[in-house]
C-alpha atoms as a PDB file:
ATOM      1  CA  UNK A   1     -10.008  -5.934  -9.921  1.00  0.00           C
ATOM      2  CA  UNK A   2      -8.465  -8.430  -7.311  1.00  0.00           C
ATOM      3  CA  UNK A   3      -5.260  -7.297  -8.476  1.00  0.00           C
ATOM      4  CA  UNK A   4      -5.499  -3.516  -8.406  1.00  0.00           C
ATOM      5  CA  UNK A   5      -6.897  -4.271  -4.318  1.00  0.00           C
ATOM      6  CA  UNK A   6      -3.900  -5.852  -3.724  1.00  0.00           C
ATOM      7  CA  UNK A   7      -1.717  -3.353  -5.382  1.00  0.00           C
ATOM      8  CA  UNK A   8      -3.555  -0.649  -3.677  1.00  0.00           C
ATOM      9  CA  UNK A   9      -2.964  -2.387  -0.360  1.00  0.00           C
ATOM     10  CA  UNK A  10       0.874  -2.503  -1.110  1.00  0.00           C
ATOM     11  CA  UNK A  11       1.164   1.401  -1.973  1.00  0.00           C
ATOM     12  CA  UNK A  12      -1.457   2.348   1.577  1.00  0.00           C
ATOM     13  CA  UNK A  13       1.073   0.601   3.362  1.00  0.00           C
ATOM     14  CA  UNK A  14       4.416   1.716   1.917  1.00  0.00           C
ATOM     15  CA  UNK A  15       2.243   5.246   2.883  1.00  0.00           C
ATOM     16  CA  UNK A  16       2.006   4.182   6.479  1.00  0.00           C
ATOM     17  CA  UNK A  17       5.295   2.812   7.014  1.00  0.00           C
ATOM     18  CA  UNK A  18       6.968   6.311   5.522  1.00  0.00           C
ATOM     19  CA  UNK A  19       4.501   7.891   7.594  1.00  0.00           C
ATOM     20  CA  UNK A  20       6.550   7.030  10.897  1.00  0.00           C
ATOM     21  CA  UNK A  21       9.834   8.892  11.238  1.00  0.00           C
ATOM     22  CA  UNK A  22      12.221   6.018  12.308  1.00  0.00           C
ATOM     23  CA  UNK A  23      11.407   4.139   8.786  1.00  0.00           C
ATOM     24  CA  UNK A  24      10.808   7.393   6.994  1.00  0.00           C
ATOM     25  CA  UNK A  25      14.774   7.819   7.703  1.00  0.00           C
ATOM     26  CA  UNK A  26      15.091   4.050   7.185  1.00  0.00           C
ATOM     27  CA  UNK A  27      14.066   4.386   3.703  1.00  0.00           C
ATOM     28  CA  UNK A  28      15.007   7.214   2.561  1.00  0.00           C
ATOM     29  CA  UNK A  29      18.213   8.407   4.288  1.00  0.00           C
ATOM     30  CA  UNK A  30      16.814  11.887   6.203  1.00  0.00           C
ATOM     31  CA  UNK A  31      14.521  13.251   8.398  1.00  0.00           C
ATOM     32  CA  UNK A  32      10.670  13.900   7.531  1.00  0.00           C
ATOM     33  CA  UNK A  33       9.052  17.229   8.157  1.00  0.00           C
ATOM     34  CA  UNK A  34       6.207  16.946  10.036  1.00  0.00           C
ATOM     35  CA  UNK A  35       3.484  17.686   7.499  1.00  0.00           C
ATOM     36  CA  UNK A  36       4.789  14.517   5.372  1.00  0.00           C
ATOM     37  CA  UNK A  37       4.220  12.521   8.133  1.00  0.00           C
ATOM     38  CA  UNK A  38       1.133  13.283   8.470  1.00  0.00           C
ATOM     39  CA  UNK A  39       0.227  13.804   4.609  1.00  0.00           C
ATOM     40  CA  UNK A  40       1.705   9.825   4.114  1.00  0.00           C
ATOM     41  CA  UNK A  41      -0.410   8.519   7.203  1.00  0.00           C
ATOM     42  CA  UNK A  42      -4.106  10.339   5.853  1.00  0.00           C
ATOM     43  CA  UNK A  43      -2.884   8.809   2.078  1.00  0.00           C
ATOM     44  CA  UNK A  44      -2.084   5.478   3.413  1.00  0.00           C
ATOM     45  CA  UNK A  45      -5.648   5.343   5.394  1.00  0.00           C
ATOM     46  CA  UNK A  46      -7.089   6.720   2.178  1.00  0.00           C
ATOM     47  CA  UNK A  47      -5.870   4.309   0.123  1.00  0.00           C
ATOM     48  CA  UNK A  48      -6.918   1.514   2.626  1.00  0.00           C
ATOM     49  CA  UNK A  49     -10.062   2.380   1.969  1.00  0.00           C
ATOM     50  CA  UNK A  50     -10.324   2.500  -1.629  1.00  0.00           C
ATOM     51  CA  UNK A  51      -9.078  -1.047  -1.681  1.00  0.00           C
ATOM     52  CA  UNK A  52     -11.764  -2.064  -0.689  1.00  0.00           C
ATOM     53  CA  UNK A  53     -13.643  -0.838  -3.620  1.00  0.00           C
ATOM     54  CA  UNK A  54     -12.293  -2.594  -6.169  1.00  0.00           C
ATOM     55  CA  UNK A  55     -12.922  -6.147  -4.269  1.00  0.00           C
ATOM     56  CA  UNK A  56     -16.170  -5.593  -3.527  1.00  0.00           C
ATOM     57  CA  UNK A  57     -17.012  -4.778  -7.086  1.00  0.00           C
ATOM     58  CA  UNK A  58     -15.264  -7.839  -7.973  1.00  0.00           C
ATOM     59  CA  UNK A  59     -17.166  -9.837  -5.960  1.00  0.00           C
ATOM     60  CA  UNK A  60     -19.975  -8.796  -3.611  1.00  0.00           C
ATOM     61  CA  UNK A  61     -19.676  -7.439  -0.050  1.00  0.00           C
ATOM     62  CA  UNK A  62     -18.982 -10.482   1.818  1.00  0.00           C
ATOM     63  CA  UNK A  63     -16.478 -12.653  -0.591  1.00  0.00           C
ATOM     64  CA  UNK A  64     -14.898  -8.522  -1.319  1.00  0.00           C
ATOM     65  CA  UNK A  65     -14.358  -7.583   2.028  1.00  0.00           C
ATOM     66  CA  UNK A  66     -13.061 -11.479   2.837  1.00  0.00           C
ATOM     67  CA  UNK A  67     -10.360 -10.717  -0.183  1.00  0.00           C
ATOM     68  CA  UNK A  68      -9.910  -7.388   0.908  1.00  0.00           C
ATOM     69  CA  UNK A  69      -8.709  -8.912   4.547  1.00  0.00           C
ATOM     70  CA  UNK A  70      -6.192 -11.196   2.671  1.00  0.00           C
ATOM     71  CA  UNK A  71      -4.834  -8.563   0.343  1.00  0.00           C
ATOM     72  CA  UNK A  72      -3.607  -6.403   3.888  1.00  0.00           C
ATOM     73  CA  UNK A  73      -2.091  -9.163   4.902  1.00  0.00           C
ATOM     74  CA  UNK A  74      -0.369 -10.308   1.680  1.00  0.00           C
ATOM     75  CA  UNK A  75       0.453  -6.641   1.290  1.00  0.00           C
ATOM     76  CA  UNK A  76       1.767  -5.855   5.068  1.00  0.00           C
ATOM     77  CA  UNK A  77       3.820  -9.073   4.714  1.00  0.00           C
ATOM     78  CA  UNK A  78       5.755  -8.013   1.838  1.00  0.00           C
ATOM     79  CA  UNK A  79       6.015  -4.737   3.408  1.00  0.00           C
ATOM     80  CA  UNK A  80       7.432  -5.692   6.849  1.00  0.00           C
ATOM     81  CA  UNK A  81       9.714  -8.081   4.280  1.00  0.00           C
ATOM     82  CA  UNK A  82      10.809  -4.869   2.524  1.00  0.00           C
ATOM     83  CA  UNK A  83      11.653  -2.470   5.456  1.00  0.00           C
ATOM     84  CA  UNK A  84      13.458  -5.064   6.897  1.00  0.00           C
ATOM     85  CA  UNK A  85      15.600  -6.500   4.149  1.00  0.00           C
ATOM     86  CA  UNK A  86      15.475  -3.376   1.925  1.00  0.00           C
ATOM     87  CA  UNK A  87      13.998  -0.456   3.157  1.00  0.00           C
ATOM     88  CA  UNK A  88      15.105   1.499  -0.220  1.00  0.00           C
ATOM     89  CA  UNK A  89      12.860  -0.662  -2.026  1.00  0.00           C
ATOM     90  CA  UNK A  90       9.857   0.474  -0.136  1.00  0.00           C
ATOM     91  CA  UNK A  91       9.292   3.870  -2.050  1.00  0.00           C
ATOM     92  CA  UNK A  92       9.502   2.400  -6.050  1.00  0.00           C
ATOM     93  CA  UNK A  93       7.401  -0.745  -4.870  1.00  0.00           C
ATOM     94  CA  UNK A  94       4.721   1.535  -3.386  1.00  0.00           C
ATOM     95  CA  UNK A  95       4.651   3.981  -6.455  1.00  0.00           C
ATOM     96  CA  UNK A  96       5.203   1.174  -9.270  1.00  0.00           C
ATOM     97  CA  UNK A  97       2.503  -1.452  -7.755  1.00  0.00           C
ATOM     98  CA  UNK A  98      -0.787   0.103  -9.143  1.00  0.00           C
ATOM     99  CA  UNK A  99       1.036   1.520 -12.365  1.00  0.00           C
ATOM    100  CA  UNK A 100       2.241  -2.128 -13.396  1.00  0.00           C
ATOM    101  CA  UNK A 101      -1.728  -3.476 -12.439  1.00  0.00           C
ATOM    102  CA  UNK A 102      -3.323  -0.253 -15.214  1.00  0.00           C
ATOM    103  CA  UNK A 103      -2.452  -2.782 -18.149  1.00  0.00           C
ATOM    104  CA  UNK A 104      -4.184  -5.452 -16.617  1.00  0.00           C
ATOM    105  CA  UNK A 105      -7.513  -3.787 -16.029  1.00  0.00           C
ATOM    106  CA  UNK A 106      -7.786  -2.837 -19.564  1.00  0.00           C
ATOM    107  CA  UNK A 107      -7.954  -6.236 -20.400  1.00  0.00           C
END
């Protein structure tokens, strides 16, 4: 569960960071339309929130929301790392993150 918080944190902010235009074209190589801007910010604050579910199931309110805090800044770190040493990177990380963390919760 600690695991799919973090990975969740990594994909809401890969959403936020495409959400602004300048890294949008960063990462991608064009020009967003206005309503994906806006569609990546309200998923990336979507999926902020739902982070925080899987912690505090893990773990209670106050220990969850205390991991919670530390995966966003795990996650924004690697983020930040990624748009500025390879912005391309930012789009499969974000997508792959809670795909590679499925196998893990089965077990």
């Amino acid at each position: 569960m600690i695991s799919l918080s973090l990975a969740l944190c990594i994909s809401a902010f890969g959403s936020l960071c495409l959400g602004m235009p300048r890294h949008f074209e960063q990462a991608l190589k064009r020009k967003p339309h206005l309503w994906a801007s806006r569609a990546l910010r309200w998923l990336g604050w979507l999926l902020l929130g739902l982070a925080i579910m899987p912690a505090v199931d893990a773990l209670g309110p106050s220990v969850g929301l205390a991991l919670w805090a530390s995966a966003l800044t795990i996650a924004a770190m690697g983020q930040a790392l990624l748009l500025t040493y390879r912005p391309r990177l930012i789009v499969p990380v974000s997508l792959l993150a809670p795909l590679l963390v499925l196998p893990l919760l089965g077990a």
